[in-house]
Protein backbone atom coordinates (compact mmCIF):
# COMPACT_ATOMS: atom_id res chain seq x y z
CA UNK A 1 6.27 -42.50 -27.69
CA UNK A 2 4.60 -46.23 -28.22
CA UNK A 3 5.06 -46.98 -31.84
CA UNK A 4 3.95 -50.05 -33.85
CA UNK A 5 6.08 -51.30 -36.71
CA UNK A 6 4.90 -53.31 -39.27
CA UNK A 7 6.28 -54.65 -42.75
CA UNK A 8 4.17 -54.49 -45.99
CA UNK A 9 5.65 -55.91 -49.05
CA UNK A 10 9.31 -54.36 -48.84
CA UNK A 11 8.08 -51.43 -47.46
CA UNK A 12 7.68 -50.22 -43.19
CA UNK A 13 4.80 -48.62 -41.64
CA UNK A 14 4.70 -47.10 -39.14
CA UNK A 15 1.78 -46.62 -36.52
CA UNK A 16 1.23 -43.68 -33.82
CA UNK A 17 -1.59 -45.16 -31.70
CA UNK A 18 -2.15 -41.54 -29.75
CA UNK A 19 -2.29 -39.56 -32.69
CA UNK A 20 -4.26 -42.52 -34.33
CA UNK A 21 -1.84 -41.86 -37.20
CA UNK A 22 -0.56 -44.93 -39.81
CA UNK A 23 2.10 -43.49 -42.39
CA UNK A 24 5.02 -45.26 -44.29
CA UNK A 25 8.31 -45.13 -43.32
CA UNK A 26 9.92 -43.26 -46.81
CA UNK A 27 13.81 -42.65 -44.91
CA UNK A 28 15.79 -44.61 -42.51
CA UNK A 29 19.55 -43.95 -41.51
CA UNK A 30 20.63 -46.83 -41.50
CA UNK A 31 19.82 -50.21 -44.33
CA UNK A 32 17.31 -51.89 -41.09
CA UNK A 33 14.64 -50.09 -39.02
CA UNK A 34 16.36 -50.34 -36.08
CA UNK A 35 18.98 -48.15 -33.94
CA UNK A 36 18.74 -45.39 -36.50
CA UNK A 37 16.96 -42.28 -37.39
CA UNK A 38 13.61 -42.63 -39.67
CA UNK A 39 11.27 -40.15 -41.39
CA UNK A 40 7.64 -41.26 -42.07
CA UNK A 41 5.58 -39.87 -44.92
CA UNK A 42 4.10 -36.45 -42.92
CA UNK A 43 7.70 -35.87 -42.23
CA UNK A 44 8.17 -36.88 -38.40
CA UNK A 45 11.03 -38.35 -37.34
CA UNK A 46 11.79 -40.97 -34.71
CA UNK A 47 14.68 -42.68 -32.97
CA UNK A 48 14.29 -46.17 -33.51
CA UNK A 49 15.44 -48.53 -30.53
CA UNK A 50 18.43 -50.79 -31.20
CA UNK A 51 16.69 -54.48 -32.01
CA UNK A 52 17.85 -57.61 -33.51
CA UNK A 53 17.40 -57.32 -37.61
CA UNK A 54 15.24 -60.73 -37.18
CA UNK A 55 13.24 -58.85 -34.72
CA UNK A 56 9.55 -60.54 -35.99
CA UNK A 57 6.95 -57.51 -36.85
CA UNK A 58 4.70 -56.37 -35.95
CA UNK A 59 5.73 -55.20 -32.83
CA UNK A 60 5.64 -51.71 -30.79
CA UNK A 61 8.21 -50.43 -29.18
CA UNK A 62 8.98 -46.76 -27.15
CA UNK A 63 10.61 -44.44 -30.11
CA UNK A 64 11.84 -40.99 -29.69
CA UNK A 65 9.96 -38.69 -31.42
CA UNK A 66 12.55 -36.01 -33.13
CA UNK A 67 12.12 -32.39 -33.74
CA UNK A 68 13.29 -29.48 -35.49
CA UNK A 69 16.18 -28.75 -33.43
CA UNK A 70 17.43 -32.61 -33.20
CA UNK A 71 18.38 -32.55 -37.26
């Protein structure tokens, strides 16, 4: 799913252009956005692509939505 990743203050967001949904990022696996596993604020999660940590933002990428049975 196309995903575009933004930076406010010290905080992510996060936005889902087909669901026309914008929601902050409020868990991440690992200490950077990318590679790991994040939760936004409605409680979806998504795979993050492995990126550079200078990776300039915004930028969208293809993440991998998560469900239920991928905890």
């Amino acid at each position: 799913m196309k995903v575009t990743l933004r930076k406010v203050g010290q905080a992510y967001e996060i936005y889902v252009p087909k669901k026309d949904l914008e929601e902050k990022v409020v868990e991440a696996e690992r200490p950077g956005i990318w590679g790991g596993v994040i939760r936004i604020a409605n409680g979806w999660r998504f795979q993050m692509p492995e990126m550079a940590a200078e990776t300039p933002l915004p930028i969208t990428v293809e993440a991998r939505k998560l469900g239920d049975e991928d905890a």
